[in-house]
N, C-alpha and C. Protein backbone atom coordinates (compact mmCIF):
# COMPACT_ATOMS: atom_id res chain seq x y z
N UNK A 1 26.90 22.20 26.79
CA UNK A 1 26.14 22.66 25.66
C UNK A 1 25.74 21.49 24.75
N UNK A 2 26.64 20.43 24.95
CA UNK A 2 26.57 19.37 23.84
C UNK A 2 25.35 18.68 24.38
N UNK A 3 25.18 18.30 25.43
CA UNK A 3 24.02 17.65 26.14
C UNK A 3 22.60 18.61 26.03
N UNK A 4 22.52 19.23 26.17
CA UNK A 4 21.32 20.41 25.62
C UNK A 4 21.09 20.31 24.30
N UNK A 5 22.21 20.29 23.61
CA UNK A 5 21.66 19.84 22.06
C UNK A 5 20.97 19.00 21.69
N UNK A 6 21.98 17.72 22.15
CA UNK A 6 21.45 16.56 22.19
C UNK A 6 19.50 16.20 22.90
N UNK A 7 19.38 16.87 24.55
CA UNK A 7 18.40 16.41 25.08
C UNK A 7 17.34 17.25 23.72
N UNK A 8 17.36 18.12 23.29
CA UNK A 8 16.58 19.07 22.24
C UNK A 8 16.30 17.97 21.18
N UNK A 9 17.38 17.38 20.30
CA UNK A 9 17.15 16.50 19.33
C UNK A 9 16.25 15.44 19.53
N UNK A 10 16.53 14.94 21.41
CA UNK A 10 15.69 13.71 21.52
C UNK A 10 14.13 13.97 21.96
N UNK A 11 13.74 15.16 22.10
CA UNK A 11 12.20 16.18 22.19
C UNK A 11 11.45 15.29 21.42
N UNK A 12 12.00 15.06 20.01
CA UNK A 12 11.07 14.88 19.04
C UNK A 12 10.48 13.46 18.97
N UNK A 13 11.79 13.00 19.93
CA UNK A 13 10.93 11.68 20.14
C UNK A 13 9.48 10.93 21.32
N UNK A 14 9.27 12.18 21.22
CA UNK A 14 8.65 11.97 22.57
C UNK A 14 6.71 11.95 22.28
N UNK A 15 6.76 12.24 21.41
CA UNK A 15 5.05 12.01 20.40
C UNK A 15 5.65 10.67 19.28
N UNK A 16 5.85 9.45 20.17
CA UNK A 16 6.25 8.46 18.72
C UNK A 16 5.37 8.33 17.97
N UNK A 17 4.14 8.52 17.80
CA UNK A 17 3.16 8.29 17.02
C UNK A 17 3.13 9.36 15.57
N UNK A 18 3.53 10.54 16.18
CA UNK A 18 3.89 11.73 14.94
C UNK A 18 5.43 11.09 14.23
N UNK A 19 6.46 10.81 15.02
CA UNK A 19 7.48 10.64 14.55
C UNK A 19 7.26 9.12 13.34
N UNK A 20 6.55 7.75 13.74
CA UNK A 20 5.77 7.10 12.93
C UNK A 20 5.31 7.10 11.98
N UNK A 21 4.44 8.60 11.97
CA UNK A 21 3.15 8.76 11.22
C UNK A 21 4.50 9.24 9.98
N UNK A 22 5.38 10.48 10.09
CA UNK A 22 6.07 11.41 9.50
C UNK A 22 7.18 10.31 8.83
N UNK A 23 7.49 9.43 9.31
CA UNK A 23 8.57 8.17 8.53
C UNK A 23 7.49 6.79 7.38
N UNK A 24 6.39 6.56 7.83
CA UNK A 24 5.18 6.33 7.17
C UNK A 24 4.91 6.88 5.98
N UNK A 25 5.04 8.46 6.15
CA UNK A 25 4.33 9.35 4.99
C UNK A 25 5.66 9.54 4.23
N UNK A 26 6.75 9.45 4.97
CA UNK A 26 8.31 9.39 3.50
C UNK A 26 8.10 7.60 2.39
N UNK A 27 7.20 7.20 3.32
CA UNK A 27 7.14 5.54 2.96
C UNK A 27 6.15 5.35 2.02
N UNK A 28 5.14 6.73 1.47
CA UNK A 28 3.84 6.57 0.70
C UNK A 28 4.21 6.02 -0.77
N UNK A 29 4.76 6.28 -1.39
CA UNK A 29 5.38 5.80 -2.73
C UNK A 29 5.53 4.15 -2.71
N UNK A 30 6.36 3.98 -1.34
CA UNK A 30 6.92 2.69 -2.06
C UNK A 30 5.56 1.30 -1.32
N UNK A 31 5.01 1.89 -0.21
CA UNK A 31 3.61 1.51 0.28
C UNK A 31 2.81 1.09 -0.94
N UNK A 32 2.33 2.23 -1.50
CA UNK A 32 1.44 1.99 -2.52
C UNK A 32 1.94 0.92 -3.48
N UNK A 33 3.65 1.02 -4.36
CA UNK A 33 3.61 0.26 -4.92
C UNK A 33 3.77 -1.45 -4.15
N UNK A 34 3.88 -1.24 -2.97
CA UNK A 34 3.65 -3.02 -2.86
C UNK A 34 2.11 -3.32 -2.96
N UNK A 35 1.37 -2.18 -2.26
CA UNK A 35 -0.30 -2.75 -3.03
C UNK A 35 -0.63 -2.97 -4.10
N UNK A 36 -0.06 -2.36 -5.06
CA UNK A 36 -0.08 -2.16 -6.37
C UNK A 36 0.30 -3.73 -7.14
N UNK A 37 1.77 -3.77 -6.63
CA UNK A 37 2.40 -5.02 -6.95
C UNK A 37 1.37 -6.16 -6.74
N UNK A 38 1.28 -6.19 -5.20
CA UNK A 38 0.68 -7.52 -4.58
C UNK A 38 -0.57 -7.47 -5.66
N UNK A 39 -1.38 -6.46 -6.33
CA UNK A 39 -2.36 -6.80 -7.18
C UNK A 39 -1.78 -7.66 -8.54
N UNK A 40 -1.59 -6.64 -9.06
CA UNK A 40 -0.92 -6.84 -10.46
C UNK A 40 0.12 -7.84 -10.37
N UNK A 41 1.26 -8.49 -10.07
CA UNK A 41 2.43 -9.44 -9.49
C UNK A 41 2.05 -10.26 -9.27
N UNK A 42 1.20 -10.44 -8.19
CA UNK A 42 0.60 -11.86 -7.45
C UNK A 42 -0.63 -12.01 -7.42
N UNK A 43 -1.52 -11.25 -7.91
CA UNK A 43 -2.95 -11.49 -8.22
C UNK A 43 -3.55 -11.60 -6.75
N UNK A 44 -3.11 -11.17 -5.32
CA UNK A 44 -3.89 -11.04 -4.38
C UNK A 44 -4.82 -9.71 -4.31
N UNK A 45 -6.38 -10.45 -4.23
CA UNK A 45 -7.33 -9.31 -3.96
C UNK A 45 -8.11 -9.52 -2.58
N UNK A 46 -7.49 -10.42 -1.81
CA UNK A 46 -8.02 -9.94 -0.80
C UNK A 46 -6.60 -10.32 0.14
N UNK A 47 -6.71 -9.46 1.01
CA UNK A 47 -5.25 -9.20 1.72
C UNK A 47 -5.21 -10.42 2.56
N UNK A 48 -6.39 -10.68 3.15
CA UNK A 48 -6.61 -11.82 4.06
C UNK A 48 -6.51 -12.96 4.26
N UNK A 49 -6.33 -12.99 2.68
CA UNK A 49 -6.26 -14.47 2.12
C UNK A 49 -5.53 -14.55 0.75
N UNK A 50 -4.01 -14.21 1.25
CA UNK A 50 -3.36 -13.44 0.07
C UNK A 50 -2.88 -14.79 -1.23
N UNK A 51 -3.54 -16.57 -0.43
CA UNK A 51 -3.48 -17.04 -1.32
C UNK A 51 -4.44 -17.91 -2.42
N UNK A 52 -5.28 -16.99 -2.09
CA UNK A 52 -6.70 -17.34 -3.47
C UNK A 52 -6.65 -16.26 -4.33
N UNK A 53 -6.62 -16.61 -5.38
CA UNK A 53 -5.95 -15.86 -6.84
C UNK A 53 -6.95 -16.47 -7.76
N UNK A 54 -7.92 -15.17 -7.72
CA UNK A 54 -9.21 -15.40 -8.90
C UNK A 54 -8.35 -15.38 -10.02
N UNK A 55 -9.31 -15.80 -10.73
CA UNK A 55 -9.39 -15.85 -12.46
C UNK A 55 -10.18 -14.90 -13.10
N UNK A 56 -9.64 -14.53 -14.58
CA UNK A 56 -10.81 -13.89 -15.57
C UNK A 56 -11.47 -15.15 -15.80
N UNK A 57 -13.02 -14.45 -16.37
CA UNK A 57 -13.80 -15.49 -17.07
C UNK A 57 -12.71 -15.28 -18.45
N UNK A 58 -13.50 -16.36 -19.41
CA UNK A 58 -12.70 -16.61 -20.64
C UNK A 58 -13.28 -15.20 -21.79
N UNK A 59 -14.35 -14.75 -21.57
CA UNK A 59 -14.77 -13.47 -22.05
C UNK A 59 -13.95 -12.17 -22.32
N UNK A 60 -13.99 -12.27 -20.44
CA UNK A 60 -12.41 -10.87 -19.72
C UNK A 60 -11.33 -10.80 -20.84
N UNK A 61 -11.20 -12.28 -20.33
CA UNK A 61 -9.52 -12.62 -20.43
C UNK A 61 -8.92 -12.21 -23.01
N UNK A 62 -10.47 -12.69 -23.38
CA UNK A 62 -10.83 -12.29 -24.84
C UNK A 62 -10.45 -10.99 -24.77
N UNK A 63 -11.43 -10.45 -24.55
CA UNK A 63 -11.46 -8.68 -23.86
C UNK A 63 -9.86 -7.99 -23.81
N UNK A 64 -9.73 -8.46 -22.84
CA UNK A 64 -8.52 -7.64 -22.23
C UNK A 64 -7.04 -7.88 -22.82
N UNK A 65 -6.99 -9.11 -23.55
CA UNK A 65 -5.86 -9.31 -24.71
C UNK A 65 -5.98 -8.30 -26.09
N UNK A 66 -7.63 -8.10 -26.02
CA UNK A 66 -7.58 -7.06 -27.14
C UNK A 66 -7.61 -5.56 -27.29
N UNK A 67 -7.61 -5.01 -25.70
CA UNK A 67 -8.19 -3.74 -25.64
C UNK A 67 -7.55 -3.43 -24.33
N UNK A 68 -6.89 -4.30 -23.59
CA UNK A 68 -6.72 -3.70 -22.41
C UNK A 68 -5.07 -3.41 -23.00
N UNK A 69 -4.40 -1.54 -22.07
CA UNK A 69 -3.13 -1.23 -22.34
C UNK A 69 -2.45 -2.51 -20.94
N UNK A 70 -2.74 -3.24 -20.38
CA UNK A 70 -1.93 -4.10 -19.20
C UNK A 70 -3.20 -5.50 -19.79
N UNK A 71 -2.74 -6.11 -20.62
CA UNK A 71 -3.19 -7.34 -21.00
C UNK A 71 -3.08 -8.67 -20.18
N UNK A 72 -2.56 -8.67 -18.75
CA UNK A 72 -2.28 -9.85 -18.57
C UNK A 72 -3.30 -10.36 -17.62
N UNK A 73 -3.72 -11.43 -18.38
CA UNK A 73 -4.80 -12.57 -17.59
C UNK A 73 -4.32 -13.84 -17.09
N UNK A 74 -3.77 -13.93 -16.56
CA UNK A 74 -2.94 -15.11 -15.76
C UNK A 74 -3.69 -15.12 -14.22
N UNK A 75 -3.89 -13.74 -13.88
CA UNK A 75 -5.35 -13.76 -12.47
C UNK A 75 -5.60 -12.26 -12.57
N UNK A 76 -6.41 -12.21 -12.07
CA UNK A 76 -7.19 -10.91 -12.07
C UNK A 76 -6.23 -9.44 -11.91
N UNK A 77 -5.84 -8.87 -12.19
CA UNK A 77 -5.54 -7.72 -11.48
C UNK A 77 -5.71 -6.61 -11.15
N UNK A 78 -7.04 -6.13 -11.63
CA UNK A 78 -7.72 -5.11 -11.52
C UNK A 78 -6.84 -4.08 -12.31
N UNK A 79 -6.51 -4.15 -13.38
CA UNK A 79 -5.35 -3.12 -13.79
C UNK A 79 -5.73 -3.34 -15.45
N UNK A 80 -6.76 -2.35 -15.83
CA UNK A 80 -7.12 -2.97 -17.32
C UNK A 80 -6.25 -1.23 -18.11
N UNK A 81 -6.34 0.12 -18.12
CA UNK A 81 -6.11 1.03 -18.17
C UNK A 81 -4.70 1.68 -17.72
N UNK A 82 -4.89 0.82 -16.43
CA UNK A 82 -3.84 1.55 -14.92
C UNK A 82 -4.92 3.03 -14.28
N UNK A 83 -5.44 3.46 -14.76
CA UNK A 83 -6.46 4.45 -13.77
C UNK A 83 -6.29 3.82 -12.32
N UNK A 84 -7.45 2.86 -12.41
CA UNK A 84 -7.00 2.50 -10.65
C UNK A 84 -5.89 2.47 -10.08
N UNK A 85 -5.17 1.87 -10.24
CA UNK A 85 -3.52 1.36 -9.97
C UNK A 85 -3.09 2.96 -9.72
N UNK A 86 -3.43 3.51 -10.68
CA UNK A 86 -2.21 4.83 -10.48
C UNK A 86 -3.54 6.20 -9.26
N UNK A 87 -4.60 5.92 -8.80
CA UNK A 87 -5.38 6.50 -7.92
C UNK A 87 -5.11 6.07 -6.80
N UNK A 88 -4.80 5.03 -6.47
CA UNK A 88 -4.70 4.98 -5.09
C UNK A 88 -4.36 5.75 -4.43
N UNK A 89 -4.12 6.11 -2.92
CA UNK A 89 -3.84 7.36 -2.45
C UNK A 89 -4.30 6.28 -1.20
N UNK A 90 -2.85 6.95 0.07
CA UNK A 90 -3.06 6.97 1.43
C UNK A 90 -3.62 7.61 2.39
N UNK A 91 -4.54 7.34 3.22
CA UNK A 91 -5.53 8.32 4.33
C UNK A 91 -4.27 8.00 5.33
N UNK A 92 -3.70 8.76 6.01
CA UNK A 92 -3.08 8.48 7.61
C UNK A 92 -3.55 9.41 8.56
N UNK A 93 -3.89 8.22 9.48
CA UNK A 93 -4.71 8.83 10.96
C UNK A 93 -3.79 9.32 11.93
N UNK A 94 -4.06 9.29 13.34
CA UNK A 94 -3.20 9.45 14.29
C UNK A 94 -2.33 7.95 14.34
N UNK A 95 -2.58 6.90 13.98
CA UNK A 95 -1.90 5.67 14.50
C UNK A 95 -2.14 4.49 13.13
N UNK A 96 -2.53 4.97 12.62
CA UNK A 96 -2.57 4.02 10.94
C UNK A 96 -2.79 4.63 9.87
N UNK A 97 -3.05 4.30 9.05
CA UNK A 97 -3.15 4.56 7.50
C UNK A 97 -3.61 3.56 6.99
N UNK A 98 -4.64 4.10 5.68
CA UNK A 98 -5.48 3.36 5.09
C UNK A 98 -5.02 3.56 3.57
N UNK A 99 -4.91 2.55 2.64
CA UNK A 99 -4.89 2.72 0.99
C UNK A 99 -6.44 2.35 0.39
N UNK A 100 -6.83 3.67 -0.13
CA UNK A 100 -7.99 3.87 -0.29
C UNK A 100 -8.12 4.45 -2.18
N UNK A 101 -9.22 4.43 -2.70
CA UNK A 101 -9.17 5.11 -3.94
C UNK A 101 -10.38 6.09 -4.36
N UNK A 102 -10.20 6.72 -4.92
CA UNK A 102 -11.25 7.91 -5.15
C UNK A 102 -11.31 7.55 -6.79
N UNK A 103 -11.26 6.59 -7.41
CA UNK A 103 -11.52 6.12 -8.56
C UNK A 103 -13.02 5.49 -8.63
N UNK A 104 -13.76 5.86 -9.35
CA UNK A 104 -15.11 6.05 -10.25
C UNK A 104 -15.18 4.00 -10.20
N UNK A 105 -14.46 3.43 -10.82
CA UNK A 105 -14.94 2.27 -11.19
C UNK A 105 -14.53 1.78 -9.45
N UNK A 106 -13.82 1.93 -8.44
CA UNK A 106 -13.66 1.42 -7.69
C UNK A 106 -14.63 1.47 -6.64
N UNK A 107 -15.25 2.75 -6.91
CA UNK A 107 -16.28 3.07 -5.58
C UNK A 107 -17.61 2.74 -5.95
N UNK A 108 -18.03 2.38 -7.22
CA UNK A 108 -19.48 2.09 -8.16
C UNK A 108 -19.18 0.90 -8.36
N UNK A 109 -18.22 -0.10 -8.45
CA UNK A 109 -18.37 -1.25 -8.83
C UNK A 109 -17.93 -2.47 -8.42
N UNK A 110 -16.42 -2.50 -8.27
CA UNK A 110 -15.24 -3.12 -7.83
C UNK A 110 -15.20 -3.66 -6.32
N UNK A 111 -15.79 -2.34 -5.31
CA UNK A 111 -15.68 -2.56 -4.15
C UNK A 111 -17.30 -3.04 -3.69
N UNK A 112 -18.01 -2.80 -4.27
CA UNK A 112 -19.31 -2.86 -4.31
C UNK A 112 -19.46 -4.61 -4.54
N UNK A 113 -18.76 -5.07 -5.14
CA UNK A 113 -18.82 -6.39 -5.73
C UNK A 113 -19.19 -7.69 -5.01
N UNK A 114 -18.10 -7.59 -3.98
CA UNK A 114 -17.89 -7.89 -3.00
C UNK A 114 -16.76 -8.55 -3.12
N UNK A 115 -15.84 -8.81 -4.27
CA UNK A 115 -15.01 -9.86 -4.25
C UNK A 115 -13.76 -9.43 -4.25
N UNK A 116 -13.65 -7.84 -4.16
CA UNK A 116 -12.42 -7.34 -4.31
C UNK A 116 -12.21 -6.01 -3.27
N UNK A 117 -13.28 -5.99 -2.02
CA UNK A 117 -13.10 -5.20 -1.00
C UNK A 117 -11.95 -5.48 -0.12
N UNK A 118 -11.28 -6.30 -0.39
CA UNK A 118 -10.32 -6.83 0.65
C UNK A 118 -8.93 -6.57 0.03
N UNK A 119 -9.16 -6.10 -1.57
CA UNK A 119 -7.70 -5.43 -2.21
C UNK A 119 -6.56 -4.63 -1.51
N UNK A 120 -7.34 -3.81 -1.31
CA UNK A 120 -6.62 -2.45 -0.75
C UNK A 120 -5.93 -2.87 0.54
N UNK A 121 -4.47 -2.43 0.26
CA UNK A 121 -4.23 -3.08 2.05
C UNK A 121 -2.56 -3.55 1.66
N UNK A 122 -2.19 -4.05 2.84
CA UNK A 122 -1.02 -4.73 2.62
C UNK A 122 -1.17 -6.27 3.30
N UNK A 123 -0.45 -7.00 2.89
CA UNK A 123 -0.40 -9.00 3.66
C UNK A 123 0.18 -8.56 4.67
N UNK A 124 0.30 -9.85 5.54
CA UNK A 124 1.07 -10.01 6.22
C UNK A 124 2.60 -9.88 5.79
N UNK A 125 2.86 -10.41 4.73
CA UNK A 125 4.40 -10.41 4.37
C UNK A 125 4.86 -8.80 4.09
N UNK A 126 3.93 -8.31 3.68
CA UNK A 126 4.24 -6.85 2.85
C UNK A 126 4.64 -6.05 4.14
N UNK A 127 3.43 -6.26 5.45
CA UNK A 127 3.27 -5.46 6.93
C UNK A 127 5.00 -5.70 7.27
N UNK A 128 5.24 -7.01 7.59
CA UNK A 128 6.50 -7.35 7.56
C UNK A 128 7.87 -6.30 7.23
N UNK A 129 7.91 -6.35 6.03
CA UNK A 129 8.40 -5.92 5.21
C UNK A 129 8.77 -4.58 5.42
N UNK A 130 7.53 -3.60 5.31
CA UNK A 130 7.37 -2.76 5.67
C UNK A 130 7.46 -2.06 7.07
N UNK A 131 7.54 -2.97 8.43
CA UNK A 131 8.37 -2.82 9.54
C UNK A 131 9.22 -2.63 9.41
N UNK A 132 10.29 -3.59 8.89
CA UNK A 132 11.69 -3.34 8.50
C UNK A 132 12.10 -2.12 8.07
N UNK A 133 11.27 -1.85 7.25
CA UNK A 133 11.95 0.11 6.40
C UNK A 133 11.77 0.49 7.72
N UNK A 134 10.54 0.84 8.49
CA UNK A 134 10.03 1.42 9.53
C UNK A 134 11.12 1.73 10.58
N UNK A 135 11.83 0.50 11.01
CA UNK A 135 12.56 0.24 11.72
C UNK A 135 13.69 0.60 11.80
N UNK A 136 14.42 0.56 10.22
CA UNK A 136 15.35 0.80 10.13
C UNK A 136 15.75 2.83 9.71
N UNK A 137 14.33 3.40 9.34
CA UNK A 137 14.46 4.96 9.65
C UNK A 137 14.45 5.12 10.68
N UNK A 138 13.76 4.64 11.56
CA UNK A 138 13.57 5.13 12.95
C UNK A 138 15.25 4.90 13.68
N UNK A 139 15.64 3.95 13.61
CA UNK A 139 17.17 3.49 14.27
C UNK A 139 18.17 4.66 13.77
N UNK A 140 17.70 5.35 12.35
CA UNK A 140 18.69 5.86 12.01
C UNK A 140 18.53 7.71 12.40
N UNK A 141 17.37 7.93 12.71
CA UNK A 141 16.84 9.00 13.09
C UNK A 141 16.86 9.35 14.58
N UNK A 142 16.68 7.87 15.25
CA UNK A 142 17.17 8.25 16.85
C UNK A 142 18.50 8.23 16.72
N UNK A 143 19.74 7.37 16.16
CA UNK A 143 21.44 7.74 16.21
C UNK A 143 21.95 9.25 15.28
N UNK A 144 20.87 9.45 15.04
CA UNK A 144 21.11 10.88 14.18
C UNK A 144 20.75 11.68 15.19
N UNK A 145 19.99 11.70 16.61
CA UNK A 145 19.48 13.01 17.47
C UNK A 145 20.34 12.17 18.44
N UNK A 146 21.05 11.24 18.65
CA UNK A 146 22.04 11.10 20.00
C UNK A 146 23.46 11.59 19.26
C-alpha cells in the first residue's frame, strides 16, 4: 500500500513544466521584488547590461528632490510615486514568465523611449539566484512525495 502511495505522489511529477510553472508562481512576490530592487538598489535598466547605470539630468534630479515621494537620484530608478514599482505583475506561459506592467506611464512613455525597454526582467545574477529557490522547492517537494 505504501508503494502505491508513494508511486501516486510521484504522478505529479511527471508534467515538470506545471510542477515549475506552480513553484514559480509561489515565487511571484519575491521575483518581482528583485526586479523591483535591481531598479531602485542598483539602478539597472537594462537587464543585459546590468552594468550601465544612467543618470538623472540635473533638472530630474531638482525635480524629484522636491516632489518625488522616493527622492533618490544617485541613478535613475524609475520609481518617482512607486505606481510603477508597485504594477508590475507576472505573465507565466507554459515554460517562462514575463514581468510586464499595465502602468499608463510605462506603456506611453518609458518603454517607448527606448532606454528603459530592457528594465523589466531579471540579470543574470538574479536568474541565478532565483534557480536556487527553484531548486531548492523542487528537492523539497520531490523528498516530500518519496
Amino acid at each position: 500500500m505504501a508503494l502505491k502511495a508513494t508511486y501516486k505522489r510521484m504522478l505529479k511529477f511527471s508534467d515538470i513544466n506545471l510542477v515549475l510553472n506552480n513553484i514559480l508562481m509561489s515565487l511571484e512576490k519575491r521575483i518581482l521584488k528583485m526586479n523591483r530592487d535591481q531598479m531602485y538598489e542598483d539602478g539597472v535598466m537594462d537587464i543585459h547590461n546590468p552594468g550601465s547605470i544612467l543618470r538623472y539630468a540635473p533638472s530630474t534630479i531638482k525635480n524629484k528632490k522636491g516632489r518625488a515621494a522616493y527622492p533618490r537620484t544617485d541613478h535613475i530608478t524609475l520609481k518617482w510615486e512607486g505606481d510603477f514599482h508597485k504594477d508590475l505583475k507576472i505573465k507565466f506561459g507554459k515554460d517562462s514568465f514575463l514581468i510586464h506592467s499595465d502602468d499608463t506611464k510605462w506603456n506611453s512613455y518609458l518603454k517607448v523611449q527606448g532606454r528603459f525597454e530592457n528594465a523589466l526582467g531579471l540579470t543574470d545574477e538574479s536568474m541565478s539566484l532565483l534557480r536556487d529557490w527553484v531548486a531548492d522547492k523542487l528537492i523539497k517537494q520531490f523528498r516530500n512525495a518519496v
